[in-house]
C-alpha atoms as a PDB file:
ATOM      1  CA  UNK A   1     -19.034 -32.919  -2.037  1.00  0.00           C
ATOM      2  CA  UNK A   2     -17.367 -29.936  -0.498  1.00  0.00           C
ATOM      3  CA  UNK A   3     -18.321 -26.220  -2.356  1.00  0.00           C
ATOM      4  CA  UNK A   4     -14.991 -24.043  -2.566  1.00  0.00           C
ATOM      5  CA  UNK A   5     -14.838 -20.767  -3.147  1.00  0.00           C
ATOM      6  CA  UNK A   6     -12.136 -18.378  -4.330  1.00  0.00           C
ATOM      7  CA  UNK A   7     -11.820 -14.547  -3.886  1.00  0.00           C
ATOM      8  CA  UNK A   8      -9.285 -12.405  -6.013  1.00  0.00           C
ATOM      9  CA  UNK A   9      -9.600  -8.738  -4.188  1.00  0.00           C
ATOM     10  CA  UNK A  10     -10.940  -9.754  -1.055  1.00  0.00           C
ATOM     11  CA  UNK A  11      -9.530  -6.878   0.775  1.00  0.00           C
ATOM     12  CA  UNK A  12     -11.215  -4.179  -1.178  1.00  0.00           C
ATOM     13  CA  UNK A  13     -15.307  -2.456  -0.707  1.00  0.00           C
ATOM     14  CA  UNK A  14     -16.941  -5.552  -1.989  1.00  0.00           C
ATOM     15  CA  UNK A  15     -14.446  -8.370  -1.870  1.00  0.00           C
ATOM     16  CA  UNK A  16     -14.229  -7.556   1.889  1.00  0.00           C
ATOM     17  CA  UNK A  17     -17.935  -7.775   1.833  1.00  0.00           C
ATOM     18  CA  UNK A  18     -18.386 -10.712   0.014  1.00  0.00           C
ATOM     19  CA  UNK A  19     -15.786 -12.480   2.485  1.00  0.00           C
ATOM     20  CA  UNK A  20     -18.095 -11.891   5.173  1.00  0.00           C
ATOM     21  CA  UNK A  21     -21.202 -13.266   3.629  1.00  0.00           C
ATOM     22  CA  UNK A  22     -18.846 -16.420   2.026  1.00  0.00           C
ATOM     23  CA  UNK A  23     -17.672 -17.091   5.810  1.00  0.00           C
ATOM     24  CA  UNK A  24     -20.981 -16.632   7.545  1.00  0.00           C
ATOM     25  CA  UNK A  25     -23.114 -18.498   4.912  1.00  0.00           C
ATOM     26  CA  UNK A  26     -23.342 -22.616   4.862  1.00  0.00           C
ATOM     27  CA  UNK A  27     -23.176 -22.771   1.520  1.00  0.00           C
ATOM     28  CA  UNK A  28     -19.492 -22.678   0.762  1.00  0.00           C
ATOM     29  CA  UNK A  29     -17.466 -24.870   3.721  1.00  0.00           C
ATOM     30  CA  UNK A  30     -14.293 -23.784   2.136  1.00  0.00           C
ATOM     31  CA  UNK A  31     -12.882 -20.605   1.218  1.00  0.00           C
ATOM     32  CA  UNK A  32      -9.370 -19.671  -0.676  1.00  0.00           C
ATOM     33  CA  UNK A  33      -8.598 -15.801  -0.970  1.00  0.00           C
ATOM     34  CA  UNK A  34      -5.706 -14.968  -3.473  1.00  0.00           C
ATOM     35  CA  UNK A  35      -3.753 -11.820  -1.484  1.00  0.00           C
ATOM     36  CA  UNK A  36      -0.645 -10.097  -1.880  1.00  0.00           C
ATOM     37  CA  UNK A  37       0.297 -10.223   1.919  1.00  0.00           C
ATOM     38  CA  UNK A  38      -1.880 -12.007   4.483  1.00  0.00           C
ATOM     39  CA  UNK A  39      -5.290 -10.528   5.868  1.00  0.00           C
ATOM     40  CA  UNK A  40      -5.488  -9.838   9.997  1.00  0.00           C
ATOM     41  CA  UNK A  41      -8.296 -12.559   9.450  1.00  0.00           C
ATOM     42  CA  UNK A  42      -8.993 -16.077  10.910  1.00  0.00           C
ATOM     43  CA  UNK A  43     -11.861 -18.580  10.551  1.00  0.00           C
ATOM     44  CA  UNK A  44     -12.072 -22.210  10.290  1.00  0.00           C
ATOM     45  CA  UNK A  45     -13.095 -22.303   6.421  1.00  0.00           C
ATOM     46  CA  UNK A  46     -10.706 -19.674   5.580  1.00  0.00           C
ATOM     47  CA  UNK A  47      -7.135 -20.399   3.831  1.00  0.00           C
ATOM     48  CA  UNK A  48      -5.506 -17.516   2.445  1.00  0.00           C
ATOM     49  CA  UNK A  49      -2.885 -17.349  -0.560  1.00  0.00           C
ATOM     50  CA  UNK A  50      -0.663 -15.160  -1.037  1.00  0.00           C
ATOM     51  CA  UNK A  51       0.551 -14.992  -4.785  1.00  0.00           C
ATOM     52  CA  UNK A  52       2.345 -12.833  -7.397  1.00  0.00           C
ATOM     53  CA  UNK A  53      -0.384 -11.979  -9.896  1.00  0.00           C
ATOM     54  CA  UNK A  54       2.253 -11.559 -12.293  1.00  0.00           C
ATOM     55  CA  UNK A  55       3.366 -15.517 -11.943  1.00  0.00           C
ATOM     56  CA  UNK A  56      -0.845 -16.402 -11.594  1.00  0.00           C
ATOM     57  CA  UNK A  57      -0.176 -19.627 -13.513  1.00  0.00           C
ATOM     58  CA  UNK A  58       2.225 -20.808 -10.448  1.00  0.00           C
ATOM     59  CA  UNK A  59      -0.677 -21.570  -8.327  1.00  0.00           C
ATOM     60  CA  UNK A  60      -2.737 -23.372 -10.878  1.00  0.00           C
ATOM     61  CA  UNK A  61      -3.161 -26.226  -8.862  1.00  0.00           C
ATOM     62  CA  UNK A  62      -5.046 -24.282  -6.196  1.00  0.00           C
ATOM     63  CA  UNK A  63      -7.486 -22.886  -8.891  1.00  0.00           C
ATOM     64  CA  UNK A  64     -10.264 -25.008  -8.656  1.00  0.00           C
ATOM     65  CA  UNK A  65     -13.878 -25.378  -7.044  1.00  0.00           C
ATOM     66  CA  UNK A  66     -17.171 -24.548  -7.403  1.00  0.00           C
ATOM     67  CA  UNK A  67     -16.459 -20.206  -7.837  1.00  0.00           C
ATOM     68  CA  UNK A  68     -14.548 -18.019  -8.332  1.00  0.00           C
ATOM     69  CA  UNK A  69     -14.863 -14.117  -7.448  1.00  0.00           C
ATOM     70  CA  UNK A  70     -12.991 -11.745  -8.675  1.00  0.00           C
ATOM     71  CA  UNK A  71     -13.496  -8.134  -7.230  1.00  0.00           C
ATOM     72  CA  UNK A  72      -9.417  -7.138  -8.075  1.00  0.00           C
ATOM     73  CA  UNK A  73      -9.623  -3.358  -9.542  1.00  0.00           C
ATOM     74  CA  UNK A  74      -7.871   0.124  -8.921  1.00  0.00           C
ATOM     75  CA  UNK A  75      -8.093   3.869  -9.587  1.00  0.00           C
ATOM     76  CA  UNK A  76      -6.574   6.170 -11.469  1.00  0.00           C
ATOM     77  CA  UNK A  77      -5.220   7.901  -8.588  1.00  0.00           C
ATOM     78  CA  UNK A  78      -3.744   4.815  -6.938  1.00  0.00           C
ATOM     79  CA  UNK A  79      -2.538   3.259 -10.123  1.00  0.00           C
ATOM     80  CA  UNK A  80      -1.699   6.228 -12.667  1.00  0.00           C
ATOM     81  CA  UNK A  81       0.312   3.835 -14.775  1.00  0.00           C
ATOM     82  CA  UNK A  82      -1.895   2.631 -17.632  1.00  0.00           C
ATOM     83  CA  UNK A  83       0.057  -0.865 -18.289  1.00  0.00           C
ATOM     84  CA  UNK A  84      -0.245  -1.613 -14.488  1.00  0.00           C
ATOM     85  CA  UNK A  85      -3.313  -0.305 -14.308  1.00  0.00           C
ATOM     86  CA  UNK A  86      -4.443  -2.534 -17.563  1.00  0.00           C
ATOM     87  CA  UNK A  87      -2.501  -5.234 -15.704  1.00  0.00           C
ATOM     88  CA  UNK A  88      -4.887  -5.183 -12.481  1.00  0.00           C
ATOM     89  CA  UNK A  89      -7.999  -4.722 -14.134  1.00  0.00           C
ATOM     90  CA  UNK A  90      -7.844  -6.542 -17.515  1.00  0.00           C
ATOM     91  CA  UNK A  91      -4.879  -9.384 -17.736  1.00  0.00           C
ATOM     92  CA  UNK A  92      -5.068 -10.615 -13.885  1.00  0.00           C
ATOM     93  CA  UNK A  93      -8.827 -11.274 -13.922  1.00  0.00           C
ATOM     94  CA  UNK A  94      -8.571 -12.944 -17.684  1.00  0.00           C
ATOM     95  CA  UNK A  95      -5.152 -15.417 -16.789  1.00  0.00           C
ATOM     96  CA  UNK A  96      -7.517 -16.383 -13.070  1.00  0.00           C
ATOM     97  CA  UNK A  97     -10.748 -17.261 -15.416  1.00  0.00           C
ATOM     98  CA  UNK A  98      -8.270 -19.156 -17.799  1.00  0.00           C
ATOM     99  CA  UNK A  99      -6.977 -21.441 -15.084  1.00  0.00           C
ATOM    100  CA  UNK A 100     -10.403 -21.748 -13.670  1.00  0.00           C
ATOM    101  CA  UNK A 101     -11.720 -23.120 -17.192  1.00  0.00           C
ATOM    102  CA  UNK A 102      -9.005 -25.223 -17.357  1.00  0.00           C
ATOM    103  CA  UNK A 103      -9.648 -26.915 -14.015  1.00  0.00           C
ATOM    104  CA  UNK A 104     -12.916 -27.051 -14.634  1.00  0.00           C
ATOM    105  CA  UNK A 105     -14.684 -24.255 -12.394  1.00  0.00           C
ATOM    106  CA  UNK A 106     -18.436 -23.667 -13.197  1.00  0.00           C
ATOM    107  CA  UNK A 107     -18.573 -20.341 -12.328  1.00  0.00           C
ATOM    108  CA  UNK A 108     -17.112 -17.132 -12.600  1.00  0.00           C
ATOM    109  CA  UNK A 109     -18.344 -13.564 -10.776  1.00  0.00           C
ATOM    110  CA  UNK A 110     -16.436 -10.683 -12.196  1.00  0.00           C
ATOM    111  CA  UNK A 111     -16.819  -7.121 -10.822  1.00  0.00           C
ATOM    112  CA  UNK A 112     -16.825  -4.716 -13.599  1.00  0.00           C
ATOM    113  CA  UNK A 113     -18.026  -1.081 -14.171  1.00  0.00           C
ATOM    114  CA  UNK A 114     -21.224   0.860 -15.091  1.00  0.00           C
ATOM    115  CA  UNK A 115     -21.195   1.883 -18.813  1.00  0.00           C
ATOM    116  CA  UNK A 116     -18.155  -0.177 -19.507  1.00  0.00           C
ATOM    117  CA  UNK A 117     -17.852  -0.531 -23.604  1.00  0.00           C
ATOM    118  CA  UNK A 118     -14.617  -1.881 -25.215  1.00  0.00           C
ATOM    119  CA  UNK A 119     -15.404   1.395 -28.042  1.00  0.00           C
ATOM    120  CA  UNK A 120     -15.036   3.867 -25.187  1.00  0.00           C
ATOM    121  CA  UNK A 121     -12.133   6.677 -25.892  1.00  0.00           C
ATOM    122  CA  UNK A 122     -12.270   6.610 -22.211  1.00  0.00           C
ATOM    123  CA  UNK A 123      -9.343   4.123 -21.171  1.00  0.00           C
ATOM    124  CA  UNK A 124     -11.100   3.255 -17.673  1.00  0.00           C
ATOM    125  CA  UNK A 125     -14.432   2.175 -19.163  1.00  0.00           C
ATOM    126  CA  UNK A 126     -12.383   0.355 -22.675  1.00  0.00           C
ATOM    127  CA  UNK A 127     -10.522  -1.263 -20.269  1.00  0.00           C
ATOM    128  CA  UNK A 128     -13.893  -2.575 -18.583  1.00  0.00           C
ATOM    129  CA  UNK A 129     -15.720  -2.809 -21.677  1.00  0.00           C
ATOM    130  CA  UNK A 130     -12.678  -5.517 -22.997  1.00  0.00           C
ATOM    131  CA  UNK A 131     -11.891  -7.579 -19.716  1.00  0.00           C
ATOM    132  CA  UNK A 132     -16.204  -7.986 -20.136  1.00  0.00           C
ATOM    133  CA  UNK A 133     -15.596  -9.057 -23.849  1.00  0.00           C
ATOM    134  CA  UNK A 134     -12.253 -11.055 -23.016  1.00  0.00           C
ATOM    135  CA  UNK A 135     -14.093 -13.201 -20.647  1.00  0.00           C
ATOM    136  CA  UNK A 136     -16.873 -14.309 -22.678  1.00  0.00           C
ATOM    137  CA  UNK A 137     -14.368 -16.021 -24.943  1.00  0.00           C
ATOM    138  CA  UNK A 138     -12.846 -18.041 -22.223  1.00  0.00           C
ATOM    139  CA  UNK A 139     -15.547 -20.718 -22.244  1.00  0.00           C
ATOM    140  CA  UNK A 140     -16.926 -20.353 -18.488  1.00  0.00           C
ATOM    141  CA  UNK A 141     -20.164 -22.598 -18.289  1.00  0.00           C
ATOM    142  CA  UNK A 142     -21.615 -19.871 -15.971  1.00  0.00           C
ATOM    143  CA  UNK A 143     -20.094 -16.528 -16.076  1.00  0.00           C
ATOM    144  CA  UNK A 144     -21.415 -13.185 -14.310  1.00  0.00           C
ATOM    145  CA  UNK A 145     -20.576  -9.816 -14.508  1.00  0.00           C
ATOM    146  CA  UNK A 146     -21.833  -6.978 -12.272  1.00  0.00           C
ATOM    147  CA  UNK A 147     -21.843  -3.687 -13.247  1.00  0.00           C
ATOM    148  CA  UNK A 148     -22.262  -1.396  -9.878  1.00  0.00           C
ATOM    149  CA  UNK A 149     -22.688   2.426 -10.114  1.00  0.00           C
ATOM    150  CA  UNK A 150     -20.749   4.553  -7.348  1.00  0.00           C
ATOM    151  CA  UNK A 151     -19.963   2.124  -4.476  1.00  0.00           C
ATOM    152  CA  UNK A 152     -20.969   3.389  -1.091  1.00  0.00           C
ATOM    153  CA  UNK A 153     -19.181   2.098   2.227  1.00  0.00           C
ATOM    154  CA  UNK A 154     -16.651   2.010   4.165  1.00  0.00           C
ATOM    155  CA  UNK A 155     -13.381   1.775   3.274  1.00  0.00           C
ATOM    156  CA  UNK A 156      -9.679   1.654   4.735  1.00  0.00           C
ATOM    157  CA  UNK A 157      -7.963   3.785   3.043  1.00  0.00           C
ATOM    158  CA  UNK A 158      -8.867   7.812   2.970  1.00  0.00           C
ATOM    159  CA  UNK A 159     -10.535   9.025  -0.358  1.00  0.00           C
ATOM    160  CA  UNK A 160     -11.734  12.491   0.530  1.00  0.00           C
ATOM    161  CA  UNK A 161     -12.511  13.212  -3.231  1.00  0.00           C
ATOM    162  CA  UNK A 162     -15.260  10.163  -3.058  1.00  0.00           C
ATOM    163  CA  UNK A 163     -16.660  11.442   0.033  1.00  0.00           C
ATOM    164  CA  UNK A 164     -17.398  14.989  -2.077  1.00  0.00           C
ATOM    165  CA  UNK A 165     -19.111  12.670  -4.707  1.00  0.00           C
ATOM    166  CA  UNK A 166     -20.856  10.285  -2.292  1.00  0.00           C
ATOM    167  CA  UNK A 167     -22.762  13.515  -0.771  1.00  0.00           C
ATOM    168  CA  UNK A 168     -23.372  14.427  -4.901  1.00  0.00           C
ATOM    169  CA  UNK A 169     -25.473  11.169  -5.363  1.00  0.00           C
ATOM    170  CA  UNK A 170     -27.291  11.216  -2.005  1.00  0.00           C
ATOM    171  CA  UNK A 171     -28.776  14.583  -3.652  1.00  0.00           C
ATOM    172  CA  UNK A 172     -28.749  13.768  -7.368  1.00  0.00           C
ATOM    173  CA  UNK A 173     -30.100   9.529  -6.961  1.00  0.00           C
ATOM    174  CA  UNK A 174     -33.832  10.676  -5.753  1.00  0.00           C
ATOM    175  CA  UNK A 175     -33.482  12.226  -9.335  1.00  0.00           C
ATOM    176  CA  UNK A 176     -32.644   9.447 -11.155  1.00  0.00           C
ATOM    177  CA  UNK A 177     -35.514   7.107 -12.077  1.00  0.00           C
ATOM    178  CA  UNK A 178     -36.829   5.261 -15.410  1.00  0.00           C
ATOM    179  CA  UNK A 179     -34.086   4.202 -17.400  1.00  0.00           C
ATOM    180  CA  UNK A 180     -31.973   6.350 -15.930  1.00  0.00           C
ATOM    181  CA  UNK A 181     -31.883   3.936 -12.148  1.00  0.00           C
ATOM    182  CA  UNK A 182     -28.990   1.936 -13.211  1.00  0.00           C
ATOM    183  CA  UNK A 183     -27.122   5.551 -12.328  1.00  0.00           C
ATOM    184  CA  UNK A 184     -28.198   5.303  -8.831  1.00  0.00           C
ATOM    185  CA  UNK A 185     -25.124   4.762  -5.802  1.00  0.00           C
ATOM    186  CA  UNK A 186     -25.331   1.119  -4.923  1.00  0.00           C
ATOM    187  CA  UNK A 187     -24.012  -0.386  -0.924  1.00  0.00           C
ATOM    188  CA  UNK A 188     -20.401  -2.448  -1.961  1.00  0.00           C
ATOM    189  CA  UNK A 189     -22.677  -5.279   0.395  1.00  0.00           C
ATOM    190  CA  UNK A 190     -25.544  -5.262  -2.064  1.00  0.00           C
ATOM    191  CA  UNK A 191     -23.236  -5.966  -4.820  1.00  0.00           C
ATOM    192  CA  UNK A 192     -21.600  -8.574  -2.639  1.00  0.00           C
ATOM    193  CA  UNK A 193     -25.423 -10.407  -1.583  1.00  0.00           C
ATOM    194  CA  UNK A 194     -26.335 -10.302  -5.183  1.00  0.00           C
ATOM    195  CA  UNK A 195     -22.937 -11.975  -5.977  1.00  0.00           C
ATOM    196  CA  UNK A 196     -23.124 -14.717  -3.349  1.00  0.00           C
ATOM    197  CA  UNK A 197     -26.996 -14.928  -4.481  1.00  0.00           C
ATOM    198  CA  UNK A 198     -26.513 -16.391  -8.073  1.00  0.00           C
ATOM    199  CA  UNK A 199     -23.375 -18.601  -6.720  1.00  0.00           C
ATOM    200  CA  UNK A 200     -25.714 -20.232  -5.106  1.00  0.00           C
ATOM    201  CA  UNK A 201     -27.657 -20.938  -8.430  1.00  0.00           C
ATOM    202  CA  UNK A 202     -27.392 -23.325 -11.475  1.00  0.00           C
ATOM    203  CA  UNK A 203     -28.232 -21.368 -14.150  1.00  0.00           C
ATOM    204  CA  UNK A 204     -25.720 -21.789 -16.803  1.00  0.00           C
ATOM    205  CA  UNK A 205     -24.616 -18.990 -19.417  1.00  0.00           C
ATOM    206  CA  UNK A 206     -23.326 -15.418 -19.742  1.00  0.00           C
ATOM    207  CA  UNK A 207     -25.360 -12.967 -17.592  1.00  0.00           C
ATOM    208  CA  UNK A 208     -24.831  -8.832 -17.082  1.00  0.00           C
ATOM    209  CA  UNK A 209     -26.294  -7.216 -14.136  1.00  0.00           C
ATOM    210  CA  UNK A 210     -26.649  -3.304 -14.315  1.00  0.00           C
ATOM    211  CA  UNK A 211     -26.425  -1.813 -11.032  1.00  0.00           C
ATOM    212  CA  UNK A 212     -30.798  -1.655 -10.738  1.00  0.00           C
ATOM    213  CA  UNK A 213     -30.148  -5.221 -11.466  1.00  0.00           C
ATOM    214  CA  UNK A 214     -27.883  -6.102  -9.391  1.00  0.00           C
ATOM    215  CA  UNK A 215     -30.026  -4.318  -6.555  1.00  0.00           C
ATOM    216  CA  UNK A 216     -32.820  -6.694  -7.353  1.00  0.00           C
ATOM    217  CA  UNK A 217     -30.851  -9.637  -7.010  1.00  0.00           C
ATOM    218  CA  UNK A 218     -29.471  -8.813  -3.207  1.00  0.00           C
END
């Protein structure tokens, strides 16, 4: 039996990440990435997708396999519309795990936020805090959710603002210790290892990995 992967967000710090390990890896012999416009990228178990998010239901038939992961999110900055914003972070992740339960995918890997709380006046961590909530309804036999602290790496697109705050945490996470380690800057790849990790796994169930978790697991 063939193991199939899928990646929503494969273009972004981690997804990009996680397509690396996915393609390199045994494991998974085939690997479907849902993108807006094809990826520069070729390899022999890679077949890309590209989709409207908005018509997600279209390509049902191409939901299926052994995982999906979903690493789709945006910023404020980028996105300063809060429907589209709610759009990209809450309703596209929730409509891919629907179709997945319905054709029967074991697991799902969602990327969500440190501190994310569906009680939050803040709208970026409610909007985590209810796509985490959302999805435990959906019925996934084995769902994961990753909460990463700031993401370090490289990216393609300029944010000089995250640089400022990147140098921040390389003075303030020696600092941070106890309960207070979940705080600490996490690598985009160790999210992505500790993703690809419990694929790999059978356990069965809804699991959240704070980001000293989540280090742990990579």
């Amino acid at each position: 039996m063939s193991n199939k992967a899928i990646i929503a967000g494969s273009s972004g710090l981690i997804g990009s990440n996680l397509l690396d390990i996915l393609l390199r890896e045994a494991f998974y012999d085939e690997v479907l990435i849902l993108v807006r416009k094809e990826l520069p990228i070729q390899h022999p178990k890679l077949t890309q997708l590209v989709v409207d998010f908005d018509q997600l239901e279209r390509y049902s038939s191409a939901i299926t396999g052994h995982a999906i992961f979903c690493c789709l999110g945006t910023t404020r900055h980028k996105t300063p519309d809060r429907t589209v914003y709610r759009k990209i972070d809450h309703d596209y992740p929730l409509m891919l795990a629907q179709l997945a339960h319905k054709n029967g995918v074991e697991q799902y890997h969602l990327v969500s936020s440190i501190g994310a709380n569906a009680a939050s006046s803040t709208f970026y961590i409610k909007t985590k805090g209810e796509i985490e909530a959302d999805m435990q309804l959906v019925g996934i036999p084995s769902l994961h959710i990753y909460r990463p602290s700031m993401l370090i790496g490289k990216r393609t697109e300029r944010r000089p603002e995250e640089k400022i705050v990147t140098g921040l945490f390389k003075i303030i996470d020696p600092l941070l210790f106890g309960g207070l380690k979940k705080y600490k800057s996490i690598l985009a790849a160790t999210v992505a290892v500790a993703m690809y990790n419990q694929s790999i796994q059978t356990n069965k169930g809804s699991f959240i990995y704070e980001s000293d978790k989540i280090k742990e697991l990579s």
